[in-house]
C-alpha atoms as a PDB file:
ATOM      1  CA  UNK A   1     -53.747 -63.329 -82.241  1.00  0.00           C
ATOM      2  CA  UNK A   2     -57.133 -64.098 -80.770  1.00  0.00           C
ATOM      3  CA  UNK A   3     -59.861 -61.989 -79.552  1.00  0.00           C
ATOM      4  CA  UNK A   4     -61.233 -62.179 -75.730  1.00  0.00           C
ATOM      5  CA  UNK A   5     -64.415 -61.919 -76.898  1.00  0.00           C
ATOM      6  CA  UNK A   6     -66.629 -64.071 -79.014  1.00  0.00           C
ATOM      7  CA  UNK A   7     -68.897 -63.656 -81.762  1.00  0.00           C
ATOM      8  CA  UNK A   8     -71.829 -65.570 -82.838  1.00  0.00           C
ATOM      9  CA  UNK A   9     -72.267 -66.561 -86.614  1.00  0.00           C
ATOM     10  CA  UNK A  10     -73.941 -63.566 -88.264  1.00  0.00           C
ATOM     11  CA  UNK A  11     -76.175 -65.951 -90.199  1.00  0.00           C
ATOM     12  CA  UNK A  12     -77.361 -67.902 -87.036  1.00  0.00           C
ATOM     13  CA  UNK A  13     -80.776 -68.729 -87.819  1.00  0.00           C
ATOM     14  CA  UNK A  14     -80.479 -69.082 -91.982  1.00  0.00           C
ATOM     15  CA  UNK A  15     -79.106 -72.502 -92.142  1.00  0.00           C
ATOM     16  CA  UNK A  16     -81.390 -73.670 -93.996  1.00  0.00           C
ATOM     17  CA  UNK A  17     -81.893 -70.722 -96.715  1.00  0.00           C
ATOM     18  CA  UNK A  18     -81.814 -70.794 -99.798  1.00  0.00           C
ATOM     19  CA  UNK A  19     -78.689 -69.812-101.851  1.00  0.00           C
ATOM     20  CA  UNK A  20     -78.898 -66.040-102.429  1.00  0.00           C
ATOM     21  CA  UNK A  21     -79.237 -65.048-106.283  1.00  0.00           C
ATOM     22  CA  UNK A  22     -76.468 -63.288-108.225  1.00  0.00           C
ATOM     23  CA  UNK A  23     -78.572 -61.317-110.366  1.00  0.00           C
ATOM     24  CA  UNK A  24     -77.560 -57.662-110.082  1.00  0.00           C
ATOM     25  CA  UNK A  25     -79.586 -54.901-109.911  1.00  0.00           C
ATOM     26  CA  UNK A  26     -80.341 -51.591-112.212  1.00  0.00           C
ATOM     27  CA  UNK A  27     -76.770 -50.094-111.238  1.00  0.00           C
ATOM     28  CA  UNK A  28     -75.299 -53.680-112.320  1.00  0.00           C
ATOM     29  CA  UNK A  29     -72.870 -53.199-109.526  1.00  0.00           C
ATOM     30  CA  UNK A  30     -75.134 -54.619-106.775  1.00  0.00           C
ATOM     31  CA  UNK A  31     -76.980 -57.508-105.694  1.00  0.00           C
ATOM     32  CA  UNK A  32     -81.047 -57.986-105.750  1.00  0.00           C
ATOM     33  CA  UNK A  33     -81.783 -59.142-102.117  1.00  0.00           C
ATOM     34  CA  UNK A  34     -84.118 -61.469-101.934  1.00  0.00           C
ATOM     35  CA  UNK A  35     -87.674 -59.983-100.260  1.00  0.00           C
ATOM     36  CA  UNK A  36     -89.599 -61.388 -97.561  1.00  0.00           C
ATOM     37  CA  UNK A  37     -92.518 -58.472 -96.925  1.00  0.00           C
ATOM     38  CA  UNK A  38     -91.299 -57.996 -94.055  1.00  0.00           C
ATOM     39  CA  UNK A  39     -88.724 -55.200 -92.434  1.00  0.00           C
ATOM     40  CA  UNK A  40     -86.344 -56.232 -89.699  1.00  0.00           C
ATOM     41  CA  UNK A  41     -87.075 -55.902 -86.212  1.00  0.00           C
ATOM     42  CA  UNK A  42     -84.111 -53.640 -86.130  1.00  0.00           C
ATOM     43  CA  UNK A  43     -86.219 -51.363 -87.478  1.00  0.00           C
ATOM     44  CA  UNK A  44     -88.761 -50.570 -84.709  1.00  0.00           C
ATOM     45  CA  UNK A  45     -86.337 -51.636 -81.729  1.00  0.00           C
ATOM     46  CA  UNK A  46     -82.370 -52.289 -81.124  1.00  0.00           C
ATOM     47  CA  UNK A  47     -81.194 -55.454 -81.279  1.00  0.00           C
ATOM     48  CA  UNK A  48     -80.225 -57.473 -78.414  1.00  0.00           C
ATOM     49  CA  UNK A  49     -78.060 -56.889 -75.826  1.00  0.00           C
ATOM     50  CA  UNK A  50     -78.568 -53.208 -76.521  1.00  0.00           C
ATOM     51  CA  UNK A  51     -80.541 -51.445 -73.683  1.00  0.00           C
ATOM     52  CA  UNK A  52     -84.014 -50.767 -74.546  1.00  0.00           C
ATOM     53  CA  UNK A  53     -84.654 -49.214 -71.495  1.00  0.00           C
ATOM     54  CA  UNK A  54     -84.671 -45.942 -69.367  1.00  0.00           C
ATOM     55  CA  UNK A  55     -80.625 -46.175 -70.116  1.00  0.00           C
ATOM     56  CA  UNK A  56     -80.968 -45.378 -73.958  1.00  0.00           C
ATOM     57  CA  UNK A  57     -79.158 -47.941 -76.478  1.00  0.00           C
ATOM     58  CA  UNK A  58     -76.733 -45.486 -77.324  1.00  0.00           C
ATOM     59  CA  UNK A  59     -74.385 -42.851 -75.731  1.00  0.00           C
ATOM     60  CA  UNK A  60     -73.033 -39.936 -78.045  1.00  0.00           C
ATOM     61  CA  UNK A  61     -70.120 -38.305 -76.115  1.00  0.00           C
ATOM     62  CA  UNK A  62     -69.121 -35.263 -78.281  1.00  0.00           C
ATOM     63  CA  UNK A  63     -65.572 -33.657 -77.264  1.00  0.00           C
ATOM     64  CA  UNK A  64     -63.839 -30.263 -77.360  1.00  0.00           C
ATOM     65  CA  UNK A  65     -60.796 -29.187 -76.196  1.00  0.00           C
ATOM     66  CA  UNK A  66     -61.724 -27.086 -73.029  1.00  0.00           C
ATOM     67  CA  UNK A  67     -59.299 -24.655 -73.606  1.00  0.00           C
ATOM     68  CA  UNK A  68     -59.589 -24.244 -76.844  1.00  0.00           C
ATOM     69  CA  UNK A  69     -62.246 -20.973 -77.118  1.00  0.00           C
ATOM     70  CA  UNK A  70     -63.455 -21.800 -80.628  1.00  0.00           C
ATOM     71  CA  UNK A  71     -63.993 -25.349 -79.952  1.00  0.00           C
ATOM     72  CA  UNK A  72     -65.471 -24.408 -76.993  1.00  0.00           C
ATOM     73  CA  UNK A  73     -68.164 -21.546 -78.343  1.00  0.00           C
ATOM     74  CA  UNK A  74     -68.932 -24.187 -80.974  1.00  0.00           C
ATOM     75  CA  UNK A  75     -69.891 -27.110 -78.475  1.00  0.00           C
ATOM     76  CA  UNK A  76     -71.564 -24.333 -76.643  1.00  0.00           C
ATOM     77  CA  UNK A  77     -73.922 -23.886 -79.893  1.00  0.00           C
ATOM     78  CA  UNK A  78     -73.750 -27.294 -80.950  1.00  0.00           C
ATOM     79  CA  UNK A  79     -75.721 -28.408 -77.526  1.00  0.00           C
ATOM     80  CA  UNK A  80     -77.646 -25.615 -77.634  1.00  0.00           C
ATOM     81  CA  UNK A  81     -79.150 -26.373 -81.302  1.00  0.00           C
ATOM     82  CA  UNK A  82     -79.020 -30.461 -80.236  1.00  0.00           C
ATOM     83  CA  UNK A  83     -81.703 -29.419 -77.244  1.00  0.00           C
ATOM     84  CA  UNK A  84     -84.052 -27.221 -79.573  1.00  0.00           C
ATOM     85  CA  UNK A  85     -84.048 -29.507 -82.788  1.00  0.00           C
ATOM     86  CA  UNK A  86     -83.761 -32.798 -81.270  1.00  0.00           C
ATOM     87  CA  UNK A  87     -85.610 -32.048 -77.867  1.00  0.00           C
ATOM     88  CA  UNK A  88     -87.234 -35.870 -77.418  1.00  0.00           C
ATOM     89  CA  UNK A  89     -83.318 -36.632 -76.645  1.00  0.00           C
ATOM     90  CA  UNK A  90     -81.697 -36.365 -73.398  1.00  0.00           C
ATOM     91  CA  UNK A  91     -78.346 -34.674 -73.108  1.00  0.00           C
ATOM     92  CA  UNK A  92     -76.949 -33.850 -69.813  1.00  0.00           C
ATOM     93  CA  UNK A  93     -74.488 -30.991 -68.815  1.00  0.00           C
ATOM     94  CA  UNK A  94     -72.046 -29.740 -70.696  1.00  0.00           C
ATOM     95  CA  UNK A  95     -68.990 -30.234 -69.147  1.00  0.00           C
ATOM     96  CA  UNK A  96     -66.406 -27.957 -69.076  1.00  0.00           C
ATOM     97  CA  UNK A  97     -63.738 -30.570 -67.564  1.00  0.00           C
ATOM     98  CA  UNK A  98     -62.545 -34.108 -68.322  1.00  0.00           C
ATOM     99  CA  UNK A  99     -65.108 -36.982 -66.470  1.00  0.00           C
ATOM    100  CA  UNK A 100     -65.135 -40.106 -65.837  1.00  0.00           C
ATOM    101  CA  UNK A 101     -63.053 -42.034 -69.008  1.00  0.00           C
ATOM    102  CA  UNK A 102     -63.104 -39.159 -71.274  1.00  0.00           C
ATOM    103  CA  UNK A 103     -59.812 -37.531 -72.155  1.00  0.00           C
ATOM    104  CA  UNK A 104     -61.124 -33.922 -72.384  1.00  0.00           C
ATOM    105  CA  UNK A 105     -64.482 -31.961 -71.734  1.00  0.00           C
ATOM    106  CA  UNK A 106     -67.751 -33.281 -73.405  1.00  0.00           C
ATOM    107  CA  UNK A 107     -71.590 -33.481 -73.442  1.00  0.00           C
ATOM    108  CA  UNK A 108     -74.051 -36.335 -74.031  1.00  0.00           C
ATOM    109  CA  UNK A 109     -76.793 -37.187 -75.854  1.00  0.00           C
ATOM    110  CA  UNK A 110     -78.729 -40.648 -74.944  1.00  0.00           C
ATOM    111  CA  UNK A 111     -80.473 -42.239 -78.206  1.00  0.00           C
ATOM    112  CA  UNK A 112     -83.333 -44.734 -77.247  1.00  0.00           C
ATOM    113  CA  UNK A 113     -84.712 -45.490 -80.638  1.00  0.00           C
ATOM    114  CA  UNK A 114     -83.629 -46.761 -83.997  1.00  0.00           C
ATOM    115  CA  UNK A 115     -85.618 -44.174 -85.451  1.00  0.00           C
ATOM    116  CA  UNK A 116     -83.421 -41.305 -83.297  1.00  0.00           C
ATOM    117  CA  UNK A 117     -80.324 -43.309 -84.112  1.00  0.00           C
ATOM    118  CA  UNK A 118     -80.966 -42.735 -88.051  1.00  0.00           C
ATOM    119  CA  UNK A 119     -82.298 -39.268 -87.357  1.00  0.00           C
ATOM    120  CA  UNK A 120     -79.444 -37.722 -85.246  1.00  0.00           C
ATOM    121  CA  UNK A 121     -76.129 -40.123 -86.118  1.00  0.00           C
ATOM    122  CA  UNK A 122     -76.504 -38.879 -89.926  1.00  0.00           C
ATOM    123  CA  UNK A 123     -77.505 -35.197 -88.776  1.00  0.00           C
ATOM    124  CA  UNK A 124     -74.025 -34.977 -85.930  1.00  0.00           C
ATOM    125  CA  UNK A 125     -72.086 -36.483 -89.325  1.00  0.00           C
ATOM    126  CA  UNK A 126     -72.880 -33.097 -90.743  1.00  0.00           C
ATOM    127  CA  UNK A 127     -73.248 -30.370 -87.999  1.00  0.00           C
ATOM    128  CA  UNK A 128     -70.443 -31.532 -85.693  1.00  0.00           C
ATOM    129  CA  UNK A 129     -68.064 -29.133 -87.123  1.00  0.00           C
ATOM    130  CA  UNK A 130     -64.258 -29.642 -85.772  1.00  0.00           C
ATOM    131  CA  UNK A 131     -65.245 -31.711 -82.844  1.00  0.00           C
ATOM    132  CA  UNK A 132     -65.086 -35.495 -82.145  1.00  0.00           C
ATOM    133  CA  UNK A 133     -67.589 -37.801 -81.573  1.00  0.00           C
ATOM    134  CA  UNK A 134     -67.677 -41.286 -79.471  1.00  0.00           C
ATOM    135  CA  UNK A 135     -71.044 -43.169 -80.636  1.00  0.00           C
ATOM    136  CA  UNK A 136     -71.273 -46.585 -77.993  1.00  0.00           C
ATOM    137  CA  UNK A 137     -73.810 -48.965 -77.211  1.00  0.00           C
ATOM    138  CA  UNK A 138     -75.235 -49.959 -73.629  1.00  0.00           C
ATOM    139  CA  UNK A 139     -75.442 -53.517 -73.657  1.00  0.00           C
ATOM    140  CA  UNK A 140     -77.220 -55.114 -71.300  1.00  0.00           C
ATOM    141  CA  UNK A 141     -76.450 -58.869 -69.501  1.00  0.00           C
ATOM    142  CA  UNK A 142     -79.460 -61.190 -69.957  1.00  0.00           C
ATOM    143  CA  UNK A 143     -78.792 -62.955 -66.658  1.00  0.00           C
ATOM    144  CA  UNK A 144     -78.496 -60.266 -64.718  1.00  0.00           C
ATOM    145  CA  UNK A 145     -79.467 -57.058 -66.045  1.00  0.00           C
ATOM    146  CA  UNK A 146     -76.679 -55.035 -65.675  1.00  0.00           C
ATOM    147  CA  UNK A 147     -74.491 -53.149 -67.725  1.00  0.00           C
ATOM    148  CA  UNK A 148     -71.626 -55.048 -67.225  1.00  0.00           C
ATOM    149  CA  UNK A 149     -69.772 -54.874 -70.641  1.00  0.00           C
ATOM    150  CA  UNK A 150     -68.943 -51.355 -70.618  1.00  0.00           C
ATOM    151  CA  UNK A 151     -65.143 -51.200 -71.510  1.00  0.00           C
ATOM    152  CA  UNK A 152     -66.192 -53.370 -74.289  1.00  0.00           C
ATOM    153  CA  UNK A 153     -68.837 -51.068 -75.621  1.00  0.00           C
ATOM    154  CA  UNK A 154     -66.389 -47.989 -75.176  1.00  0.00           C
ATOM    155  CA  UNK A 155     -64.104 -49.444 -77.256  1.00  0.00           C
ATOM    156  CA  UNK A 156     -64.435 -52.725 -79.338  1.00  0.00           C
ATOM    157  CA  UNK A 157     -68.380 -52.041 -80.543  1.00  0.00           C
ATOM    158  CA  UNK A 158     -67.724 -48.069 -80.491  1.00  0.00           C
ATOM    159  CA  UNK A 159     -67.520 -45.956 -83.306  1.00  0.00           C
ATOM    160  CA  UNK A 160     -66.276 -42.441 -83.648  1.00  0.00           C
ATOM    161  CA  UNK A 161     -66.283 -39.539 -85.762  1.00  0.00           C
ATOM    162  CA  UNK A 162     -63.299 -37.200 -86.493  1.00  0.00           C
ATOM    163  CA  UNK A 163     -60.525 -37.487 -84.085  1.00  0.00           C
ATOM    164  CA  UNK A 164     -60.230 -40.896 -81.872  1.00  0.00           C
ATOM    165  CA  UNK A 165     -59.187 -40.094 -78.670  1.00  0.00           C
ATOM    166  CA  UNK A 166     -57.839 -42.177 -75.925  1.00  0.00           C
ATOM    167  CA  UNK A 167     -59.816 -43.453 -72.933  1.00  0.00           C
ATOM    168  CA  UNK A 168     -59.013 -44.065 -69.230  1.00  0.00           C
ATOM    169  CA  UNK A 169     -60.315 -47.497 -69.448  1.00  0.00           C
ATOM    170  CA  UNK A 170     -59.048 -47.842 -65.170  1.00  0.00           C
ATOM    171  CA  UNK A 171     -62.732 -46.699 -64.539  1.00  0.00           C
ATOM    172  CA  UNK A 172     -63.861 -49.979 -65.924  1.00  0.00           C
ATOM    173  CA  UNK A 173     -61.763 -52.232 -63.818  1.00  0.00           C
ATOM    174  CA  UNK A 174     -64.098 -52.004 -61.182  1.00  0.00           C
ATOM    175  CA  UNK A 175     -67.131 -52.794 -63.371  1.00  0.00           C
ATOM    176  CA  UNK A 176     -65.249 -56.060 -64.510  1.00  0.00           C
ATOM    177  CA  UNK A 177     -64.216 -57.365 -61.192  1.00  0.00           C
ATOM    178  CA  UNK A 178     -68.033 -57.090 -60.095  1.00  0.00           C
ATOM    179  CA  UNK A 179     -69.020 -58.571 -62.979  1.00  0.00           C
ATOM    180  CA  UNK A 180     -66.616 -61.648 -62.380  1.00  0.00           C
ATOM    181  CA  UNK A 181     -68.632 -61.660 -58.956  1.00  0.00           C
ATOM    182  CA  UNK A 182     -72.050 -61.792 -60.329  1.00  0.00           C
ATOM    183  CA  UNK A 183     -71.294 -65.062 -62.973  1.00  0.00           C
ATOM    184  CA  UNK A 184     -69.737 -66.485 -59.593  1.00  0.00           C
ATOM    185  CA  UNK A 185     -72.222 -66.120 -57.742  1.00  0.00           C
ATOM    186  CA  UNK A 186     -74.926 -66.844 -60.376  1.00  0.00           C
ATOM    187  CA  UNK A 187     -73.006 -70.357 -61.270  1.00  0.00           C
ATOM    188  CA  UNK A 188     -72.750 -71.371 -57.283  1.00  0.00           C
ATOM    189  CA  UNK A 189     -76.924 -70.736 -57.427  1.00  0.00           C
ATOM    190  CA  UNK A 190     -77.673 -73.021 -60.193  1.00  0.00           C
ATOM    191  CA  UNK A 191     -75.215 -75.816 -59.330  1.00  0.00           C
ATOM    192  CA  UNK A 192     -77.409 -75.960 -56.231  1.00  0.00           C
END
């Protein structure tokens, strides 16, 4: 079965490489990478389509059951210790009722760097306790700057931790049928 979406080849831009050694290194399990001196890009800023912008490249959505008076107390603490150890992130209310296409009350932290990805991702691993975790991308359209692609980055390019739940993916609908709008529009401009 295909996919609706497509990918590029991951090693666009290496054609002409050389073949990659099979020496292993010290652990004589793994490979010795060839070096260049030089770290990714990756590194400093998130790769493209991700939003490096006011939006944030990432969304965490962290999830408790509202009812649920443990759960609850523990998100309660959980946001409170996210806002005084990580306070260069912004997280936004916590919600004590399903919103928008999340199944049950949550809170959200925006990550804008890769250095606050590999600081707080690892950290939530640890300290999220009995609660679930949606980690998604913004991706952003390079014709027209929106953030048009956001079924697809709540589901095919998210990743979660604990429990998956299930989205209301209805919300997106919308976002799809404008974006369908846009490419029309933007094709009946150039063929002019």
């Amino acid at each position: 079965m295909g996919s609706h979406y497509t990918y590029p080849s991951p090693v666009a831009g290496y054609e002409n490489a050389p073949p990659l050694p099979d020496e292993k290194a010290a652990d004589g399990k793994s490979y010795v990478n060839p070096t260049t001196g030089v770290l990714s890009e990756s590194y400093e800023k998130f790769t493209e389509p991700l939003d490096n912008g006011v939006r944030g490249a990432f969304d965490v959505h962290i999830y408790y059951f509202q009812k649920n008076e443990t759960q609850k107390k523990f998100a309660a603490e959980l946001w409170e210790r996210i806002r005084r150890e990580f306070p260069e992130l912004r997280i936004y209310r916590f919600w004590d009722t399903p919103i928008g296409p999340h199944p049950t009350a949550m809170f959200e932290v925006n990550l804008f760097t890769p250095a606050q990805f590999g600081a707080f991702i690892p950290w939530l691993v640890i300290n999220r306790g009995p609660l679930s975790a949606l980690v998604h991308p913004n991706s952003v359209n390079k014709e027209t700057g929106e953030h048009d692609e956001e079924e697809r980055d709540h589901t095919q390019r998210a990743t979660w931790m604990g429990e998956r739940l299930p989205l209301d993916l209805t919300l997106f609908q919308d976002v799809q049928a404008m974006k369908a709008f846009r490419e029309k529009k933007l094709k009946e401009k150039n063929a002019e």
